[in-house]
PDB file of N, CA and C in Angstrom:
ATOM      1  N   UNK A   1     -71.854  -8.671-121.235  1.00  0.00           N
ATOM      2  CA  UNK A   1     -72.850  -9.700-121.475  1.00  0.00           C
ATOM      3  C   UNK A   1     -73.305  -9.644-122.924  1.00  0.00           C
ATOM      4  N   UNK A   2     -73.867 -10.805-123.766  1.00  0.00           N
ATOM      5  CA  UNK A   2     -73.777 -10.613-124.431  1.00  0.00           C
ATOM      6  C   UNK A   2     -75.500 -10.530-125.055  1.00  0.00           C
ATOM      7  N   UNK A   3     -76.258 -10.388-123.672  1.00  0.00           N
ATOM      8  CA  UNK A   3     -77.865 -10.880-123.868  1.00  0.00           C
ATOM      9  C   UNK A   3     -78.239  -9.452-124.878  1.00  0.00           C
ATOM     10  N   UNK A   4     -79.475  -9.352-125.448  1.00  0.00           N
ATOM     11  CA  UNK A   4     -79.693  -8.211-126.163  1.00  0.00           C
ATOM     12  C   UNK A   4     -80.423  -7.337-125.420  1.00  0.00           C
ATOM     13  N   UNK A   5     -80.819  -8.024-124.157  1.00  0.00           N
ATOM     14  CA  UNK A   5     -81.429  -7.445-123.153  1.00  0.00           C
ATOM     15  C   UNK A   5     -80.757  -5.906-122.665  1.00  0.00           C
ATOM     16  N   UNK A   6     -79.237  -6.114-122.689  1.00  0.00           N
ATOM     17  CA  UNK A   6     -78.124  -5.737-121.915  1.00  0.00           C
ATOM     18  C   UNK A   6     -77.539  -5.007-122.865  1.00  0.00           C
ATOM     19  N   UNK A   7     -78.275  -4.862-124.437  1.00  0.00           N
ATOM     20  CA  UNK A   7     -77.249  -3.812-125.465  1.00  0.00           C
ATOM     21  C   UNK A   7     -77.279  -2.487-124.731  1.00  0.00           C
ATOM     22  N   UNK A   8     -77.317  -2.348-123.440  1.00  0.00           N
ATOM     23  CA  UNK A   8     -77.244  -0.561-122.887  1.00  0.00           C
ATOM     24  C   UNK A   8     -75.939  -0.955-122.514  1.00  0.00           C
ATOM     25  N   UNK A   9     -75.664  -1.810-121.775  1.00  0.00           N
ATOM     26  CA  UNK A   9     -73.990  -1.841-121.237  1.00  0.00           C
ATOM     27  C   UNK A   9     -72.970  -2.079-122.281  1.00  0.00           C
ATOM     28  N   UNK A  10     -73.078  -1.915-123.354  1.00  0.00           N
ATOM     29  CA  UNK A  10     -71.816  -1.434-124.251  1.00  0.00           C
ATOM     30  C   UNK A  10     -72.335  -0.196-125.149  1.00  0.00           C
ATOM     31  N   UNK A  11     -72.494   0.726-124.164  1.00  0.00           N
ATOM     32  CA  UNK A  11     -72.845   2.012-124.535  1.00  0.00           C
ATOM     33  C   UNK A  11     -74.107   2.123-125.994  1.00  0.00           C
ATOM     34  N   UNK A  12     -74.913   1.025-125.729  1.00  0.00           N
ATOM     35  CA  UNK A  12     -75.566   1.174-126.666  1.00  0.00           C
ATOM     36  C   UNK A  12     -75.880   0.700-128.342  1.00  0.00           C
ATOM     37  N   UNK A  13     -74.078   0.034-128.238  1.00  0.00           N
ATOM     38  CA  UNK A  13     -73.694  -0.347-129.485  1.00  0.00           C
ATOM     39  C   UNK A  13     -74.531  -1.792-129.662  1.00  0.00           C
ATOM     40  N   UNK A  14     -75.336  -2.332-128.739  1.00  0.00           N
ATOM     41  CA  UNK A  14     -75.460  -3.963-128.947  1.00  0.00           C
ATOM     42  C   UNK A  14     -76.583  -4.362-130.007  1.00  0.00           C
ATOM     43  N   UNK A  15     -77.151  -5.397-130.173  1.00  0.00           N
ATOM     44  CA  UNK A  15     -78.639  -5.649-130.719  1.00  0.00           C
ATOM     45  C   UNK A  15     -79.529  -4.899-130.011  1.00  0.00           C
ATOM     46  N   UNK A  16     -80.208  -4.197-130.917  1.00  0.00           N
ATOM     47  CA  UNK A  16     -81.476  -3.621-130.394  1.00  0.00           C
ATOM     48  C   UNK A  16     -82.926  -5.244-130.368  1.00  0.00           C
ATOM     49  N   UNK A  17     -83.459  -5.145-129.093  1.00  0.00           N
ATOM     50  CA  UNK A  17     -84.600  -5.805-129.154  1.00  0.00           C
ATOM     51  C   UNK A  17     -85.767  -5.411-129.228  1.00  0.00           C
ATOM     52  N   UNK A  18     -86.470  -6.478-129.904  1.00  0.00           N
ATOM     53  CA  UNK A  18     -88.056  -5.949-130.069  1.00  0.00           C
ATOM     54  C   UNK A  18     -88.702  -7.021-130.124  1.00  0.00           C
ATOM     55  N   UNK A  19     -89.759  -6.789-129.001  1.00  0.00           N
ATOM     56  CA  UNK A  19     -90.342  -7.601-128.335  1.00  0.00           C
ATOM     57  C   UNK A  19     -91.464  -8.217-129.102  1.00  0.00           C
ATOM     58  N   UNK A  20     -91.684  -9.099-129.023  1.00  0.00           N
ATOM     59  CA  UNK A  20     -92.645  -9.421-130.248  1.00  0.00           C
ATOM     60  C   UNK A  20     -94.122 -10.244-129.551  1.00  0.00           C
ATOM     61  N   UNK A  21     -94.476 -10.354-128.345  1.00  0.00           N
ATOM     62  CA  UNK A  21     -94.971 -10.421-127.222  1.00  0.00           C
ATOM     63  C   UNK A  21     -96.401 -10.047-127.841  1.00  0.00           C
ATOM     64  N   UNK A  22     -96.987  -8.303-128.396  1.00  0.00           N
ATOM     65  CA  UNK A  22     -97.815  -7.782-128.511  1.00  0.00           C
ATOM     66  C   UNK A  22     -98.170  -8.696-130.132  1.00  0.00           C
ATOM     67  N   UNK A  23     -97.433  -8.949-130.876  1.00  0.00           N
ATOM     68  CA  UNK A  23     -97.603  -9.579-132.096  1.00  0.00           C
ATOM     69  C   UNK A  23     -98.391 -11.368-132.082  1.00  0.00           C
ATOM     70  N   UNK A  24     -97.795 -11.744-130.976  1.00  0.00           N
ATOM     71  CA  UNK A  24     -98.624 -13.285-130.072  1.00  0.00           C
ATOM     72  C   UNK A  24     -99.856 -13.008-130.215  1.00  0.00           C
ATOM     73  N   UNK A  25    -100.044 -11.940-129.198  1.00  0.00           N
ATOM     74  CA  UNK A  25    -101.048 -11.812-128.321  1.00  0.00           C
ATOM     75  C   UNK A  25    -102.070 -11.555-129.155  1.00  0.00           C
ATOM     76  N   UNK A  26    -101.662 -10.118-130.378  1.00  0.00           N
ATOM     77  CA  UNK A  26    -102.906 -10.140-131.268  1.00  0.00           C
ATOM     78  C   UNK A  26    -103.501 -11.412-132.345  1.00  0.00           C
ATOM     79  N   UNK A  27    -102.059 -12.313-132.311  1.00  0.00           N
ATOM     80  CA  UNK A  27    -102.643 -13.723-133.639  1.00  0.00           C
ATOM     81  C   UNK A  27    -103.484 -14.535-132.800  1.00  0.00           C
ATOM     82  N   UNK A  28    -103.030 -14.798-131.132  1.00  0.00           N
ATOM     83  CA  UNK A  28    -103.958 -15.966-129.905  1.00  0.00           C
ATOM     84  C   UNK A  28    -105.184 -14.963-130.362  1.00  0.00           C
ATOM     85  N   UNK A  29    -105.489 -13.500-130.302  1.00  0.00           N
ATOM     86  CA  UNK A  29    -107.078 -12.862-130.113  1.00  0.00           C
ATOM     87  C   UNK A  29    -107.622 -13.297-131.412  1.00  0.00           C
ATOM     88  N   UNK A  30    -106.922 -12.808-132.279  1.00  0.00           N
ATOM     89  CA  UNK A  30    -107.663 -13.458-133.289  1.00  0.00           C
ATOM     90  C   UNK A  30    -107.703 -14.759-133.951  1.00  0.00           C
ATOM     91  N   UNK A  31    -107.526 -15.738-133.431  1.00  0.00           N
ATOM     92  CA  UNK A  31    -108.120 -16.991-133.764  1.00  0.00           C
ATOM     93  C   UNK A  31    -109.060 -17.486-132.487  1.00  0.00           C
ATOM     94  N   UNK A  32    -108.896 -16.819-131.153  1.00  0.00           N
ATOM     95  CA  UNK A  32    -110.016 -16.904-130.008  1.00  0.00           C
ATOM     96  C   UNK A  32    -111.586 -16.525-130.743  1.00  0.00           C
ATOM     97  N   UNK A  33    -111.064 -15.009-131.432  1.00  0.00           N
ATOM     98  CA  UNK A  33    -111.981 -14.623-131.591  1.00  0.00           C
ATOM     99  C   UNK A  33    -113.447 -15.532-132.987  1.00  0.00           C
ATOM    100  N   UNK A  34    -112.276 -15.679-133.902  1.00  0.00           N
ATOM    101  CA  UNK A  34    -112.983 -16.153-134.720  1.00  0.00           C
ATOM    102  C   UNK A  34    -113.520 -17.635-134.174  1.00  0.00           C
ATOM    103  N   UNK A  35    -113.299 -18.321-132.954  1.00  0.00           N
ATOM    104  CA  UNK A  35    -113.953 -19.555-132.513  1.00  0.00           C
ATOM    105  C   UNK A  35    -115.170 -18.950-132.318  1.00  0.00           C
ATOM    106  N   UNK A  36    -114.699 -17.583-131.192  1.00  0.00           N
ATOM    107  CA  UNK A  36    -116.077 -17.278-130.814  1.00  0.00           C
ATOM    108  C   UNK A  36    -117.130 -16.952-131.690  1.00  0.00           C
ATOM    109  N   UNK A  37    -116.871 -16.647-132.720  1.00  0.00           N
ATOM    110  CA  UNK A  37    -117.925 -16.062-132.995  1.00  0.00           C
ATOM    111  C   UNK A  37    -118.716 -17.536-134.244  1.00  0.00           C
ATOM    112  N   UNK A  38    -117.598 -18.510-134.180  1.00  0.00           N
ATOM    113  CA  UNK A  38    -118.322 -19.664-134.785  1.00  0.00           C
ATOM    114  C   UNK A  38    -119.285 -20.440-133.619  1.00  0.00           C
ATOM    115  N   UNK A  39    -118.321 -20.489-132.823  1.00  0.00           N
ATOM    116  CA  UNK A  39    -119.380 -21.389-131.454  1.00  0.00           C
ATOM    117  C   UNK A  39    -120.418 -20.276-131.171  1.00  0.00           C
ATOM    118  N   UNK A  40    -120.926 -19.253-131.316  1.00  0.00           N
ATOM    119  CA  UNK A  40    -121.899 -18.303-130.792  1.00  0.00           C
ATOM    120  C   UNK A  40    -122.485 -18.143-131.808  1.00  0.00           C
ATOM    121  N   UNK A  41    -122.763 -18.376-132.752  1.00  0.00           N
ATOM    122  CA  UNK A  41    -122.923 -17.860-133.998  1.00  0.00           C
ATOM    123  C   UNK A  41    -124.942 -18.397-133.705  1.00  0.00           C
ATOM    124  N   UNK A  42    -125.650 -16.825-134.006  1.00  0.00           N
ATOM    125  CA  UNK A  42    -126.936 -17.859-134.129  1.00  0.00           C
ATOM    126  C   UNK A  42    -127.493 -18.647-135.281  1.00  0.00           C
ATOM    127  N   UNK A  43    -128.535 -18.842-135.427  1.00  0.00           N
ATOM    128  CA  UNK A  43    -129.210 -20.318-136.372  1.00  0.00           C
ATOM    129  C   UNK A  43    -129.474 -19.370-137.912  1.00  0.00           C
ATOM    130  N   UNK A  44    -129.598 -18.257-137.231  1.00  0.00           N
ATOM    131  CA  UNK A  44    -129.965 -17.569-138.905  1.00  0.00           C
ATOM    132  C   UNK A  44    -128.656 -17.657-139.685  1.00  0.00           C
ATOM    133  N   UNK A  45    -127.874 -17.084-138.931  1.00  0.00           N
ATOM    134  CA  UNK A  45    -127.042 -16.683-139.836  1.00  0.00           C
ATOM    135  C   UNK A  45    -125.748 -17.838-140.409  1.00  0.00           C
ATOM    136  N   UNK A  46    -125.776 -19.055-139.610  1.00  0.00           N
ATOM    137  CA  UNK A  46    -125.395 -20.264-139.975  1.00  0.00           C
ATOM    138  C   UNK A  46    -126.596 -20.823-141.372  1.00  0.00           C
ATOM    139  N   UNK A  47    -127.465 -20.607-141.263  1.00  0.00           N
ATOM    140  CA  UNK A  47    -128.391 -21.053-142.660  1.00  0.00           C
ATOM    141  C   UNK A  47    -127.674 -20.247-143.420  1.00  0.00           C
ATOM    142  N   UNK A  48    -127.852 -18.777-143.636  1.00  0.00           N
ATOM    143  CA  UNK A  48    -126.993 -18.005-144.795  1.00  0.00           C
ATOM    144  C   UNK A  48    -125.582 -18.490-144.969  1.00  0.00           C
ATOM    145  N   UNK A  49    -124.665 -18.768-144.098  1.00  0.00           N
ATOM    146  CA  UNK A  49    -123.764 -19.205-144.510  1.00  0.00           C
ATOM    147  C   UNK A  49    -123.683 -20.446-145.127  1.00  0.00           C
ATOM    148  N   UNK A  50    -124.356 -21.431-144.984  1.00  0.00           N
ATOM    149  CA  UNK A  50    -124.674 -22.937-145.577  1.00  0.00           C
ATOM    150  C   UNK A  50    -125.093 -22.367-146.744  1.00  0.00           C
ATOM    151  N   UNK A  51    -125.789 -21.332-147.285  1.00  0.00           N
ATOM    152  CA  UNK A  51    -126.500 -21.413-148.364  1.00  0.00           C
ATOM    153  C   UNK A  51    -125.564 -20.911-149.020  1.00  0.00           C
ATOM    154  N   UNK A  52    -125.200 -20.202-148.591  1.00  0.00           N
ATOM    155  CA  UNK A  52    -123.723 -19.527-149.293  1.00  0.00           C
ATOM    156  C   UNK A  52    -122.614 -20.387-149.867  1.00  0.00           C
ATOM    157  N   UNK A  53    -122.522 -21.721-148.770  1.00  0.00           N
ATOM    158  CA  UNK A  53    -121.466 -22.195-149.171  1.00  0.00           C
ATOM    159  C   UNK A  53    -122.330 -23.264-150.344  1.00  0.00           C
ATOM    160  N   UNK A  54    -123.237 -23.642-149.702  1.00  0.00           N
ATOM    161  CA  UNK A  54    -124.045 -24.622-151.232  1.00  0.00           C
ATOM    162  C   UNK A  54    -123.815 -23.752-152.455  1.00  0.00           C
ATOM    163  N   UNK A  55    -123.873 -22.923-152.666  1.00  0.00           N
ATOM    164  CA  UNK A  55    -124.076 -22.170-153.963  1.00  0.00           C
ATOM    165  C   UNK A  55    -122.905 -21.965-154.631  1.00  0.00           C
ATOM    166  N   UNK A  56    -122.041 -22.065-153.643  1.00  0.00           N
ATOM    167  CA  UNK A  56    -120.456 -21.801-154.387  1.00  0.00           C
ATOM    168  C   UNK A  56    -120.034 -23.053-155.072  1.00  0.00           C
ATOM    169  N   UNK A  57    -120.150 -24.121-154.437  1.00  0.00           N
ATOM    170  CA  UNK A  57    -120.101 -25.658-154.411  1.00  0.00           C
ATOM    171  C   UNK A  57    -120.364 -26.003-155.684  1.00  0.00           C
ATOM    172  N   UNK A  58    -122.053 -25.445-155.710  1.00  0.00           N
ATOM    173  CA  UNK A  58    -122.802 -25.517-157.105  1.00  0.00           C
ATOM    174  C   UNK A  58    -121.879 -24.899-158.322  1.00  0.00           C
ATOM    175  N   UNK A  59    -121.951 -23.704-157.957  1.00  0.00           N
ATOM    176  CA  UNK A  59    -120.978 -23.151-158.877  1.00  0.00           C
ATOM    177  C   UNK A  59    -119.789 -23.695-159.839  1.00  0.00           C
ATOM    178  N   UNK A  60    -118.791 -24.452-158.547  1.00  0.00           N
ATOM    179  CA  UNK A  60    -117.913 -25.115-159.260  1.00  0.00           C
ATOM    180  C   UNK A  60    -118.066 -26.382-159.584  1.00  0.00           C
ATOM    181  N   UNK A  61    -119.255 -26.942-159.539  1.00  0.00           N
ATOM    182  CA  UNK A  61    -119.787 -28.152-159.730  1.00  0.00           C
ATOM    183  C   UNK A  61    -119.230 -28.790-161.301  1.00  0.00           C
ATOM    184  N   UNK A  62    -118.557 -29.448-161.759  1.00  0.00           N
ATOM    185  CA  UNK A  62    -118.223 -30.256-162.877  1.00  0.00           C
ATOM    186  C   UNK A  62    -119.273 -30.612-163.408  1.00  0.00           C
ATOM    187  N   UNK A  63    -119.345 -31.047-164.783  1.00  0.00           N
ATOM    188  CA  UNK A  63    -120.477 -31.086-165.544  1.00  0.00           C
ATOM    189  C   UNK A  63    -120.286 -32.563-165.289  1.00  0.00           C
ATOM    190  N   UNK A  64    -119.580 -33.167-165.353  1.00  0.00           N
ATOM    191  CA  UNK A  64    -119.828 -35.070-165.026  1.00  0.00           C
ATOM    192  C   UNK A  64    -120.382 -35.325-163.286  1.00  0.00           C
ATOM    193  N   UNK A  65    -120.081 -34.422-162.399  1.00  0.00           N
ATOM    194  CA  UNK A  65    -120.394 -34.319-160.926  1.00  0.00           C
ATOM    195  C   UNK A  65    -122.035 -34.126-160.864  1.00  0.00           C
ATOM    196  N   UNK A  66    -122.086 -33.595-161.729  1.00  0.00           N
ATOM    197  CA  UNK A  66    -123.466 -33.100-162.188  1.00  0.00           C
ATOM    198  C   UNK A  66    -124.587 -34.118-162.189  1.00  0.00           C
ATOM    199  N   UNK A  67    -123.830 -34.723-163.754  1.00  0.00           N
ATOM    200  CA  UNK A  67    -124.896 -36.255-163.929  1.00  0.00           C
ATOM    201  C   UNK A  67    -124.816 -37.423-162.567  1.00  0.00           C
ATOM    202  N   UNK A  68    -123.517 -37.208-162.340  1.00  0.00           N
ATOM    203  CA  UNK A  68    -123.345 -38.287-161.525  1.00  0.00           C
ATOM    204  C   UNK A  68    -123.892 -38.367-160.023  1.00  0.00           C
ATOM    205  N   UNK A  69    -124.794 -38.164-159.499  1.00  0.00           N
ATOM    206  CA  UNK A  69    -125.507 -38.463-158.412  1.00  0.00           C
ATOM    207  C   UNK A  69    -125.079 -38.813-157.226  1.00  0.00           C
ATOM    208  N   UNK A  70    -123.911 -40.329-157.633  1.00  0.00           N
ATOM    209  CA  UNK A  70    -123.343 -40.666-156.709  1.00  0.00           C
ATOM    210  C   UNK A  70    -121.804 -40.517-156.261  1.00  0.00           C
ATOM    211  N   UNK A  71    -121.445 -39.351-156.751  1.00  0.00           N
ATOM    212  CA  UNK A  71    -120.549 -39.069-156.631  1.00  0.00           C
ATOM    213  C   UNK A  71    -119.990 -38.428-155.298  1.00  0.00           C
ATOM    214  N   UNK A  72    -118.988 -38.227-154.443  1.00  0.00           N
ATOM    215  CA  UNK A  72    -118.772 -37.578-152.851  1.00  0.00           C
ATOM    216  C   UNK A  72    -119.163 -36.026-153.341  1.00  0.00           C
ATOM    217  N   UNK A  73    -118.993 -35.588-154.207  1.00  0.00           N
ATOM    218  CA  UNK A  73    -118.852 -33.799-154.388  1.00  0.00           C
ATOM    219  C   UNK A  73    -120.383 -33.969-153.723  1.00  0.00           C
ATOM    220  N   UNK A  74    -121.102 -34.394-155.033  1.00  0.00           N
ATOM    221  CA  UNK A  74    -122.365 -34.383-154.468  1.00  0.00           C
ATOM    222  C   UNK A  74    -123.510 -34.657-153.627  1.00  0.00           C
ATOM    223  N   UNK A  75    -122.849 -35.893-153.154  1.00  0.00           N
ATOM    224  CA  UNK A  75    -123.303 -35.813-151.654  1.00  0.00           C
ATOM    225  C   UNK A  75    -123.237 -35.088-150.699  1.00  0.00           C
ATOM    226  N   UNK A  76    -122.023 -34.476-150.235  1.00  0.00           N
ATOM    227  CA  UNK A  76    -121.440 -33.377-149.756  1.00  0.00           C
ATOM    228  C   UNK A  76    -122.443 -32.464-149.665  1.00  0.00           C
ATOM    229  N   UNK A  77    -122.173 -31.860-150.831  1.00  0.00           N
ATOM    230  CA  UNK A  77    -123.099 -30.682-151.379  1.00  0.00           C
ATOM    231  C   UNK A  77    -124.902 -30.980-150.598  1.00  0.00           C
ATOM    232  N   UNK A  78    -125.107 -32.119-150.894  1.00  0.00           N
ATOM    233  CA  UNK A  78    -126.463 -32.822-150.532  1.00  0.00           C
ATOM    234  C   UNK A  78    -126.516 -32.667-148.772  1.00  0.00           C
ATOM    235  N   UNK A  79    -125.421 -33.150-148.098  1.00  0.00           N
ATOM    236  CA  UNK A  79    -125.752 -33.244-146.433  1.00  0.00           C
ATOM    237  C   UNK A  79    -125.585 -31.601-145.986  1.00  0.00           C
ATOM    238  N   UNK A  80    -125.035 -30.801-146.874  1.00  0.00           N
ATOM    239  CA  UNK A  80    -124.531 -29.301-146.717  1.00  0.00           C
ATOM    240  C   UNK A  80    -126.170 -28.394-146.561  1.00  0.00           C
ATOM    241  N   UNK A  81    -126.690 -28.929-147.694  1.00  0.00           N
ATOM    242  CA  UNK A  81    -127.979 -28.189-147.617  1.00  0.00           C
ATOM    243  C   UNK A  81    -129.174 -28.696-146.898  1.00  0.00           C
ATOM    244  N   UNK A  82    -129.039 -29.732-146.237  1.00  0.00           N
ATOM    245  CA  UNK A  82    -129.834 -30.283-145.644  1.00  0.00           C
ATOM    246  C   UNK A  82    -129.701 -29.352-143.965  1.00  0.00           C
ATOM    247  N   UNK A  83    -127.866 -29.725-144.175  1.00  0.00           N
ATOM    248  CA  UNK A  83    -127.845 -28.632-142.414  1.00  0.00           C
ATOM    249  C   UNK A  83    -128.169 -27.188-142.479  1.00  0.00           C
ATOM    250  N   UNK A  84    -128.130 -26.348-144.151  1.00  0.00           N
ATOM    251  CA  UNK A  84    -128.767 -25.295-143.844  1.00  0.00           C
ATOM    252  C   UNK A  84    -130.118 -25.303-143.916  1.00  0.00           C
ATOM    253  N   UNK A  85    -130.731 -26.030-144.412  1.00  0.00           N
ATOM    254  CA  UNK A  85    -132.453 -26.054-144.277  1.00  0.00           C
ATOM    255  C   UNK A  85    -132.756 -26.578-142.203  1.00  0.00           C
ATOM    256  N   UNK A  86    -132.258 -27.143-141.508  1.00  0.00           N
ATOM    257  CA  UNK A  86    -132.341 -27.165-140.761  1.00  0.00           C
ATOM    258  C   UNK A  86    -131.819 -26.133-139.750  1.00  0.00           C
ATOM    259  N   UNK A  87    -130.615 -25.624-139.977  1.00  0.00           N
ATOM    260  CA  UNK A  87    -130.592 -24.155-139.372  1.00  0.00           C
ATOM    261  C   UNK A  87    -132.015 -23.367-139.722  1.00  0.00           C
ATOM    262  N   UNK A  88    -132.076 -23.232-140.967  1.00  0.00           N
ATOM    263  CA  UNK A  88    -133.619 -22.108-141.052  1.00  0.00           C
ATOM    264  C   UNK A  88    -134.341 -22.456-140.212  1.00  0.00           C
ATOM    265  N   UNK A  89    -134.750 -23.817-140.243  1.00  0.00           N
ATOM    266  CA  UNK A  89    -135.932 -24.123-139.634  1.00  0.00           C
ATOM    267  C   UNK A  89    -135.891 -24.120-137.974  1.00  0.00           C
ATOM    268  N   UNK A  90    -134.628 -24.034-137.158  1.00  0.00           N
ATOM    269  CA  UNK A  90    -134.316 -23.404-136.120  1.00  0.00           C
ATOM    270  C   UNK A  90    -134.295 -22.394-135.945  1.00  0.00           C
ATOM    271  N   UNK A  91    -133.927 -21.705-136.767  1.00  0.00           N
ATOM    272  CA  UNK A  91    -133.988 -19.700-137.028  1.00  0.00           C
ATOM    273  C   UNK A  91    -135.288 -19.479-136.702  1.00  0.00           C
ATOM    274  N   UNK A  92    -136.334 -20.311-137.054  1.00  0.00           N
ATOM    275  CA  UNK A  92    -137.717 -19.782-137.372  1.00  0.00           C
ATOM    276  C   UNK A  92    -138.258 -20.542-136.146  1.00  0.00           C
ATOM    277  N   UNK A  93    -138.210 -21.179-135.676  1.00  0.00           N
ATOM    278  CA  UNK A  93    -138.541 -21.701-134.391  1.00  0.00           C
ATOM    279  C   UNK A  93    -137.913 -20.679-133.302  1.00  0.00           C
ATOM    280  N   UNK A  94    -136.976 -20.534-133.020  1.00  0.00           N
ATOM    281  CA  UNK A  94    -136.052 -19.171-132.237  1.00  0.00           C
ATOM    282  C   UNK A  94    -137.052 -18.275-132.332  1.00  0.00           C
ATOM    283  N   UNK A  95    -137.260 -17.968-133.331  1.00  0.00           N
ATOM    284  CA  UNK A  95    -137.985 -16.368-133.430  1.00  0.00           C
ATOM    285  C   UNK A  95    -139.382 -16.168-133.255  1.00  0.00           C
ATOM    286  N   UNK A  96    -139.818 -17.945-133.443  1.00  0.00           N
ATOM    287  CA  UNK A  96    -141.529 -17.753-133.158  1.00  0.00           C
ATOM    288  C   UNK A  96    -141.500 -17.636-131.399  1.00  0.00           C
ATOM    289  N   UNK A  97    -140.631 -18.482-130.873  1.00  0.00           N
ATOM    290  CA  UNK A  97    -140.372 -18.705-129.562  1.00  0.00           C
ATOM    291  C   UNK A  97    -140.080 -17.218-128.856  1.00  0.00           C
ATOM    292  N   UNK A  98    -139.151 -16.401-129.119  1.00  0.00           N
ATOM    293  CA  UNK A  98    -139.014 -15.046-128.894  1.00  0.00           C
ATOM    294  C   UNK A  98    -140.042 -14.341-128.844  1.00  0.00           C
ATOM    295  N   UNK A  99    -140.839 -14.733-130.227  1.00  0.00           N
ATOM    296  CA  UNK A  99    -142.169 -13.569-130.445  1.00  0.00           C
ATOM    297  C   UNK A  99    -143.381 -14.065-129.293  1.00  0.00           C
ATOM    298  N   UNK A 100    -143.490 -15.294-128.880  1.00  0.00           N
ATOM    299  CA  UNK A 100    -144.468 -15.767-127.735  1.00  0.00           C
ATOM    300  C   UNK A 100    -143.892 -15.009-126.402  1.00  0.00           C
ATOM    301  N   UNK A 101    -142.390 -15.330-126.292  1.00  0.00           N
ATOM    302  CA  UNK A 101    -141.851 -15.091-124.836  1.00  0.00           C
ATOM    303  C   UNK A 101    -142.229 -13.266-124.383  1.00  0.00           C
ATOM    304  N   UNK A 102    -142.054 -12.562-126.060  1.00  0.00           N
ATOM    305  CA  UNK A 102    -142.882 -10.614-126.116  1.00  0.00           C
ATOM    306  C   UNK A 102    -144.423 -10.890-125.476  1.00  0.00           C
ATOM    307  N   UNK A 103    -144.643 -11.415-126.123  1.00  0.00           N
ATOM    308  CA  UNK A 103    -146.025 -11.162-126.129  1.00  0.00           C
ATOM    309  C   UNK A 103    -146.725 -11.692-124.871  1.00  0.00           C
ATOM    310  N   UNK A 104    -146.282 -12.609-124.389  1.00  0.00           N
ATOM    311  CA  UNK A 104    -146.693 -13.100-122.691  1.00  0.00           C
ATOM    312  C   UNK A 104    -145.697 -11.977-121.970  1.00  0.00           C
ATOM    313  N   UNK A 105    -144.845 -11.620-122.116  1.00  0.00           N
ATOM    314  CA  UNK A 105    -144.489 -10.283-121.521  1.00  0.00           C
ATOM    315  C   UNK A 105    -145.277  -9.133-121.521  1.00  0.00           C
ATOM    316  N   UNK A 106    -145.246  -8.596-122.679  1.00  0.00           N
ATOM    317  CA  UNK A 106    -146.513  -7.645-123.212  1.00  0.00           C
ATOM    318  C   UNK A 106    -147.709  -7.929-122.482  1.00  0.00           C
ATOM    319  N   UNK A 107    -147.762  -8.873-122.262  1.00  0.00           N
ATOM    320  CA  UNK A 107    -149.434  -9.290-121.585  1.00  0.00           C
ATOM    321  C   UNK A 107    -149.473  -8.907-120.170  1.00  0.00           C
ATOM    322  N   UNK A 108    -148.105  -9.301-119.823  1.00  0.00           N
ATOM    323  CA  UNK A 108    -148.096  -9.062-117.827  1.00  0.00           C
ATOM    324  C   UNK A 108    -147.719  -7.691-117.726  1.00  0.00           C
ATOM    325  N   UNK A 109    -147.270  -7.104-118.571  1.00  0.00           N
ATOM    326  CA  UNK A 109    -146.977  -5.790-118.065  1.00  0.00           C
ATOM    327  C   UNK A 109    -148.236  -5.051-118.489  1.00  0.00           C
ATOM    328  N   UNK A 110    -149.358  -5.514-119.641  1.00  0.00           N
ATOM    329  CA  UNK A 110    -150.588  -4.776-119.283  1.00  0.00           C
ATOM    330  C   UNK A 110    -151.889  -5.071-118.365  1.00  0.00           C
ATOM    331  N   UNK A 111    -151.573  -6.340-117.882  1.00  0.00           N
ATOM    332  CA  UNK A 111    -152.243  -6.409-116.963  1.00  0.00           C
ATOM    333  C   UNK A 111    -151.419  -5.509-115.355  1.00  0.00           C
ATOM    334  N   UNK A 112    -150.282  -5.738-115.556  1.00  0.00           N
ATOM    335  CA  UNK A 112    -149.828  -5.400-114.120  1.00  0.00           C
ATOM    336  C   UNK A 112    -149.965  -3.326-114.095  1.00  0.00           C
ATOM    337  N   UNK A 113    -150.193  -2.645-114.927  1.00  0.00           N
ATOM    338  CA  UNK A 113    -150.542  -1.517-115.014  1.00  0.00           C
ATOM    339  C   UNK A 113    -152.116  -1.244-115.892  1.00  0.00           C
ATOM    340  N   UNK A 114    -152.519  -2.430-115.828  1.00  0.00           N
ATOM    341  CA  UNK A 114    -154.064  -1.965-116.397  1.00  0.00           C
ATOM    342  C   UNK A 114    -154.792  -1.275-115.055  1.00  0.00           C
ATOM    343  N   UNK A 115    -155.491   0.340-115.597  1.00  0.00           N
ATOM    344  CA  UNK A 115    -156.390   0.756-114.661  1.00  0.00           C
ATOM    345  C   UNK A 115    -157.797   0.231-114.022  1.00  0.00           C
TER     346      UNK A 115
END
């Protein structure tokens, strides 16, 4: 036969195979993974990344992109920082919300063991 499956039945002499199966499996995990961790990603750390990416933007910003106002770079750049100012301002809502949900906790567990 001539499968490479089968290089044992001519004493060994045939194509050696190598399975490349485990090499799939780790490129499917890692592009699963990196969805996940974009779709899960919380509000803070989507603001840092917006700000991050505004700043780079800025960075390579052209000096005529600059003056020019109405240009796509800069609009771009413009709806970019708008979604990270609104992540913050979800970040900070999240966390005031968290800090109420402690503290009405905190509250029942000292009433429910107050002497």
């Amino acid at each position: 036969m001539k499968s490479p499956l089968n290089s044992y039945a001519s004493g060994g002499r045939g194509e050696i195979y190598v399975s490349s199966v485990g090499a799939i499996q780790q490129a499917v995990g890692a592009v699963q993974g990196a969805i996940n961790s974009y779709v899960n990603e919380d509000a803070s750390h989507k603001a840092d990344r917006l700000a991050g990416r505004v700043e780079n933007r800025k960075n390579r910003l052209s000096h005529e992109d600059e003056e020019d106002k109405n240009s796509e770079y800069y609009k771009k750049t413009e709806r970019i920082t708008a979604r990270a100012a609104d992540s913050k301002s979800e970040a900070r809502n999240n966390q005031q919300t968290e800090i109420e949900r402690l503290k009405k906790e905190n509250e029942a567990y000292r009433n429910k063991y107050k002497a």
